[in-house]
C-alpha atoms as a PDB file:
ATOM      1  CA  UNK A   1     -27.823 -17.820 -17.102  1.00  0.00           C
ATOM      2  CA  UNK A   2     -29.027 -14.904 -19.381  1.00  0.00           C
ATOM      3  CA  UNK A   3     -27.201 -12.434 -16.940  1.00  0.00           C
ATOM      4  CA  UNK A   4     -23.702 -13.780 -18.080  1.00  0.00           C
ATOM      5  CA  UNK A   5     -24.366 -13.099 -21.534  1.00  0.00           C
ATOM      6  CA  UNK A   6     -24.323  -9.736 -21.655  1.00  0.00           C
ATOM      7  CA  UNK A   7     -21.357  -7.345 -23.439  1.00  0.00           C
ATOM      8  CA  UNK A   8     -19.842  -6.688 -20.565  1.00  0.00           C
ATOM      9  CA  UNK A   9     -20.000 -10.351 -19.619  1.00  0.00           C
ATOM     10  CA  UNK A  10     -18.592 -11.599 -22.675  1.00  0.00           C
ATOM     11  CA  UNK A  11     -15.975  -8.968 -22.397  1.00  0.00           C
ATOM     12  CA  UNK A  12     -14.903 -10.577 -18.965  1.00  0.00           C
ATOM     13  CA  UNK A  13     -14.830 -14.560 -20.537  1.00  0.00           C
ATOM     14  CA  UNK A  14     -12.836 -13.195 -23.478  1.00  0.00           C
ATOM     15  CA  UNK A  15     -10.491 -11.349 -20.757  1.00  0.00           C
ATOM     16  CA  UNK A  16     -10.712 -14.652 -18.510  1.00  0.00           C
ATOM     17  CA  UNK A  17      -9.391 -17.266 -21.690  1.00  0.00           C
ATOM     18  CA  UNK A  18      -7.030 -14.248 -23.221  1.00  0.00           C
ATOM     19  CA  UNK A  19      -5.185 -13.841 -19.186  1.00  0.00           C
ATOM     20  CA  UNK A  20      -5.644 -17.486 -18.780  1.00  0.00           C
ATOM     21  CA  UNK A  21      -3.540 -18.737 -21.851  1.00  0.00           C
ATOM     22  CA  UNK A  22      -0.938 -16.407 -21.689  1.00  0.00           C
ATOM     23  CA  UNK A  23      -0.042 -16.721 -18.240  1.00  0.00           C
ATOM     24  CA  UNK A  24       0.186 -19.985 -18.959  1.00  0.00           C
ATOM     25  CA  UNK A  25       2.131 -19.584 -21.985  1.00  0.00           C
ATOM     26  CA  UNK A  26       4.183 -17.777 -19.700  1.00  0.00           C
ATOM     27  CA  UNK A  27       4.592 -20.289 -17.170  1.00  0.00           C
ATOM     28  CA  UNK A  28       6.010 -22.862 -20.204  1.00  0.00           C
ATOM     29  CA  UNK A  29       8.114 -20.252 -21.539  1.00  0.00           C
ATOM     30  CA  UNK A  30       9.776 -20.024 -18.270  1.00  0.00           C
ATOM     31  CA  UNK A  31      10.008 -23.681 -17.742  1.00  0.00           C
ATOM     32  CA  UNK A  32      11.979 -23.685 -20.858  1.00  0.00           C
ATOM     33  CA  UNK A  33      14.250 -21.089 -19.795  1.00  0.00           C
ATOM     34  CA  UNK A  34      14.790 -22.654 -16.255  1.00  0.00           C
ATOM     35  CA  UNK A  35      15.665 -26.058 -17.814  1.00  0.00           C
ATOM     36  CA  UNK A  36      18.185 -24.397 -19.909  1.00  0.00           C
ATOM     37  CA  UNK A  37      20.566 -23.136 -16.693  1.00  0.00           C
ATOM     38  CA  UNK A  38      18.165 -19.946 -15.840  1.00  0.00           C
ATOM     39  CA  UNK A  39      17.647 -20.689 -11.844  1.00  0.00           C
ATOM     40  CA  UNK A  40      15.966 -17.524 -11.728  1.00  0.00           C
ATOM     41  CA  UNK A  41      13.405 -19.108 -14.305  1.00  0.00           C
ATOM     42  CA  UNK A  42      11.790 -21.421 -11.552  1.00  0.00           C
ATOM     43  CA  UNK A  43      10.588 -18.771  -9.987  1.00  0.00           C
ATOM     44  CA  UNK A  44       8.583 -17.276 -12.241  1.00  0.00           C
ATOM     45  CA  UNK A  45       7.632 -20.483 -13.722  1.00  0.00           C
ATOM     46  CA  UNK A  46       5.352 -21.185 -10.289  1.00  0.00           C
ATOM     47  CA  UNK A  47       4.300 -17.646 -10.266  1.00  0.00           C
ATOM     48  CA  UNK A  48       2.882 -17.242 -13.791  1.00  0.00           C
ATOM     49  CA  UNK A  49       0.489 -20.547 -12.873  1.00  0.00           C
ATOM     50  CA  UNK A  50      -0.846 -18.724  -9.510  1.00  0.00           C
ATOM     51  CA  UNK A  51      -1.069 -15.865 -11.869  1.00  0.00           C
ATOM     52  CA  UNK A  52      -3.690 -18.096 -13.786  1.00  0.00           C
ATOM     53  CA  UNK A  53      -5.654 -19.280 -11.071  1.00  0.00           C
ATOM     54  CA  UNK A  54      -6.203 -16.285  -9.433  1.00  0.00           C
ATOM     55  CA  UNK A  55      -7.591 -14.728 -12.737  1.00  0.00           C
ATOM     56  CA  UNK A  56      -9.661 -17.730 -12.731  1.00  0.00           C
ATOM     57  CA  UNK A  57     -10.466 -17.450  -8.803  1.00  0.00           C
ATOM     58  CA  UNK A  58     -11.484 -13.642  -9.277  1.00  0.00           C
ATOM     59  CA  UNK A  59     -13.925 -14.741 -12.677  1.00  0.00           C
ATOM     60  CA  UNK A  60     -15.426 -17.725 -10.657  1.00  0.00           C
ATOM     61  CA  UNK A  61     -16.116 -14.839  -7.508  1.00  0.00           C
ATOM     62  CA  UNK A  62     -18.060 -12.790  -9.823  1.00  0.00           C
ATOM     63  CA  UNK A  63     -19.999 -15.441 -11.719  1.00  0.00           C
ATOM     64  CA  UNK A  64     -21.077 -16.742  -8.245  1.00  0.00           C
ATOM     65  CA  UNK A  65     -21.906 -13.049  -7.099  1.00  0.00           C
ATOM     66  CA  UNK A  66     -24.095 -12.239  -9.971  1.00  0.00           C
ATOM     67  CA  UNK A  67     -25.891 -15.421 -10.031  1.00  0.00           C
ATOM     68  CA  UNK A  68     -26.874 -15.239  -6.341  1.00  0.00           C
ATOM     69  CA  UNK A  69     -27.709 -11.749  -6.689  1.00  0.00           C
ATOM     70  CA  UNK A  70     -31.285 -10.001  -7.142  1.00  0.00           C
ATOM     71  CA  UNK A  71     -32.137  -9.279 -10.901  1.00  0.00           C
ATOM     72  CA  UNK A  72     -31.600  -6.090 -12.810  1.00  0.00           C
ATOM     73  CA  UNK A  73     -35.113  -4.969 -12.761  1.00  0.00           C
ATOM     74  CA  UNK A  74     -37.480  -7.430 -10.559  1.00  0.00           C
ATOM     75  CA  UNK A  75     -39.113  -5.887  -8.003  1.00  0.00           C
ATOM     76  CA  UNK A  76     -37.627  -5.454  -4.733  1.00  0.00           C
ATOM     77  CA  UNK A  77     -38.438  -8.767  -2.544  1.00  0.00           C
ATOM     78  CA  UNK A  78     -39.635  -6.474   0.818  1.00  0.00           C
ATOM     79  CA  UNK A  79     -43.009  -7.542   2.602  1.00  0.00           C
ATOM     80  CA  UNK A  80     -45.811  -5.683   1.591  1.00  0.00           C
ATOM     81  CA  UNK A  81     -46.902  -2.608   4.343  1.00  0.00           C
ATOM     82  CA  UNK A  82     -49.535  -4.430   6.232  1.00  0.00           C
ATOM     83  CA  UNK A  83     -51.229  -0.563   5.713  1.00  0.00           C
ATOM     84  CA  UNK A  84     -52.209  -1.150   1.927  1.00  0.00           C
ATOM     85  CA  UNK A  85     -49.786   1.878   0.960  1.00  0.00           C
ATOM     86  CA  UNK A  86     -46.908   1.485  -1.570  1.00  0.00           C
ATOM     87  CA  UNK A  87     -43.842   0.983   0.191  1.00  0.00           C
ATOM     88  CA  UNK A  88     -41.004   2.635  -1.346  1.00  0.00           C
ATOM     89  CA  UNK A  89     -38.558   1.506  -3.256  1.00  0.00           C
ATOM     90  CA  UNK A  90     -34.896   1.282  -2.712  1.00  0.00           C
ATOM     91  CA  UNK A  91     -33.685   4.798  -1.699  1.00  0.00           C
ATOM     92  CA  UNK A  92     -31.844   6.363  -4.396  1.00  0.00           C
ATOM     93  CA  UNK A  93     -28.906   8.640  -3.965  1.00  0.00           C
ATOM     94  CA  UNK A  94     -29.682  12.063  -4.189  1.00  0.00           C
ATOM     95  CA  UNK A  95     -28.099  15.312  -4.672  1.00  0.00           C
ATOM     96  CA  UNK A  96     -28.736  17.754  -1.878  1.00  0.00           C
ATOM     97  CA  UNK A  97     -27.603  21.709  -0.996  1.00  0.00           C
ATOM     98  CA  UNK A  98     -24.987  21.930   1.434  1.00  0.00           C
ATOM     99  CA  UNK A  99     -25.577  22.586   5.087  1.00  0.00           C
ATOM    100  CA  UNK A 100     -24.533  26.026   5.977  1.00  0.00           C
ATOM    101  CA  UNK A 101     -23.233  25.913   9.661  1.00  0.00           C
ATOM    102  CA  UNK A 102     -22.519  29.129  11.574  1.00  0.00           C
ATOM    103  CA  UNK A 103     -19.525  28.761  13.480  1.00  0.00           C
ATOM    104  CA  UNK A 104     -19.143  30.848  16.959  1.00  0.00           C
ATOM    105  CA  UNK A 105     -15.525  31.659  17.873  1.00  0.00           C
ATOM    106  CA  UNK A 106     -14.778  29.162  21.208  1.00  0.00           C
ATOM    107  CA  UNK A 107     -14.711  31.550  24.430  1.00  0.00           C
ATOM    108  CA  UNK A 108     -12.635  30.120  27.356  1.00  0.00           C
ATOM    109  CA  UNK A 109     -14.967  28.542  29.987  1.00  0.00           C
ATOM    110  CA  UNK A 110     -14.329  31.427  32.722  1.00  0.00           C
ATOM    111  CA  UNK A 111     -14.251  34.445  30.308  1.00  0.00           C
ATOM    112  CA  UNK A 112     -10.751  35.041  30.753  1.00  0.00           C
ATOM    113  CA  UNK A 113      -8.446  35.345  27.862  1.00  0.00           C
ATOM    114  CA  UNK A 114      -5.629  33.380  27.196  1.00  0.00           C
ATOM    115  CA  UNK A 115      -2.397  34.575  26.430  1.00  0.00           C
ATOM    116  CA  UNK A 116      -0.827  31.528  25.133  1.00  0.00           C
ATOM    117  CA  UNK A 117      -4.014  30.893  22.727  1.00  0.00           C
ATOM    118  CA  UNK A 118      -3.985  34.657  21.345  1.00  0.00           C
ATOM    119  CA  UNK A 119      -0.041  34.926  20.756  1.00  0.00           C
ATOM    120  CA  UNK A 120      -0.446  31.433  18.754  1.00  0.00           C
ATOM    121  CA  UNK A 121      -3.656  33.023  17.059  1.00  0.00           C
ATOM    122  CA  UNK A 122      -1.687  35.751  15.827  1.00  0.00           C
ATOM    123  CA  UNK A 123       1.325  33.640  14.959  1.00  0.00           C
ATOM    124  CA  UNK A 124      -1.138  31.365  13.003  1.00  0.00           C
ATOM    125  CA  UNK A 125      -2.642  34.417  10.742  1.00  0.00           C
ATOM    126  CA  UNK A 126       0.926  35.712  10.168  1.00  0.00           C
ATOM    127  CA  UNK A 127       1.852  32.298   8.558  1.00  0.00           C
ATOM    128  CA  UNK A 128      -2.178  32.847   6.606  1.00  0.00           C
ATOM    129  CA  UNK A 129      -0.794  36.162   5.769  1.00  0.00           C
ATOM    130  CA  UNK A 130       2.608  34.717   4.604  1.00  0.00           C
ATOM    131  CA  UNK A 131       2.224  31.694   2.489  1.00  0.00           C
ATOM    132  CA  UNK A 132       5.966  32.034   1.231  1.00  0.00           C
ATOM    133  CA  UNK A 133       6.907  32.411   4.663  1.00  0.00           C
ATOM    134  CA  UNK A 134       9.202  29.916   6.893  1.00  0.00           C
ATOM    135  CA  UNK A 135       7.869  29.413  10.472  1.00  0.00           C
ATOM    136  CA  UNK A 136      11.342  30.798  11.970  1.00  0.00           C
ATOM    137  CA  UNK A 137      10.629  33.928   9.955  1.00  0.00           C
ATOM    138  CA  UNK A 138       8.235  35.081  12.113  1.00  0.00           C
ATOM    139  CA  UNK A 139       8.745  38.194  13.693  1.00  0.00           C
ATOM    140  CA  UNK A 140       6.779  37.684  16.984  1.00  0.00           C
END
């Protein structure tokens, strides 16, 4: 129970009673205005309360989730390596260099050329070229 008693805990009960109450303070403000001739007033007087309980729905999901879950800082609950060496812990993320990757320019399967792909090629690196440029503006 320690674990949701921490700032950031407390920060989400205060947020839980603070949404709570005013939604429905909400709902019974609207109430009052529906029961004075507002029709639209019902409406929102059923959807500040579903408001409310799915504050209290998300607040209830967490509590469970963090109760369930491993603690911050036991060790990890693996089997040991039946070796005798350290296993290792939980990978980390890590920050790596980029791949460089080569590229090779696609050759048709027969060797041949092909028209169609070259003119487009060309009509491709004339819009490159022409970044102000409209596609019926090419001269090709």
């Amino acid at each position: 129970m320690k674990r949701l008693w921490t700032p950031a805990w407390i920060l989400r009960h205060v947020a839980l009673v603070v949404l709570v109450t005013g939604f429905l303070a909400l709902g019974w403000w609207q109430i009052s205005r529906a029961a004075s001739g507002n029709t639209l007033s019902w409406a929102y007087a059923v959807e500040w309360p579903i408001f409310a309980g799915f504050v209290v729905f998300v607040w209830w999901r967490e509590v469970r989730h963090t109760l369930r879950g491993p603690r911050a800082g036991s060790p990890s609950t693996t089997a040991p390596d039946p070796s005798g060496a350290a296993s290792p812990g939980p990978a980390t993320p890590t920050v790596r260099r980029p791949v460089r990757v080569t590229r090779v320019p696609a050759t048709p399967a027969d060797g041949a050329d092909d028209a169609d792909l070259a003119a487009y090629n060309r009509y491709l690196t004339w819009l490159n070229d022409n970044p102000g440029a409209r596609p019926g503006d090419y001269p090709g």
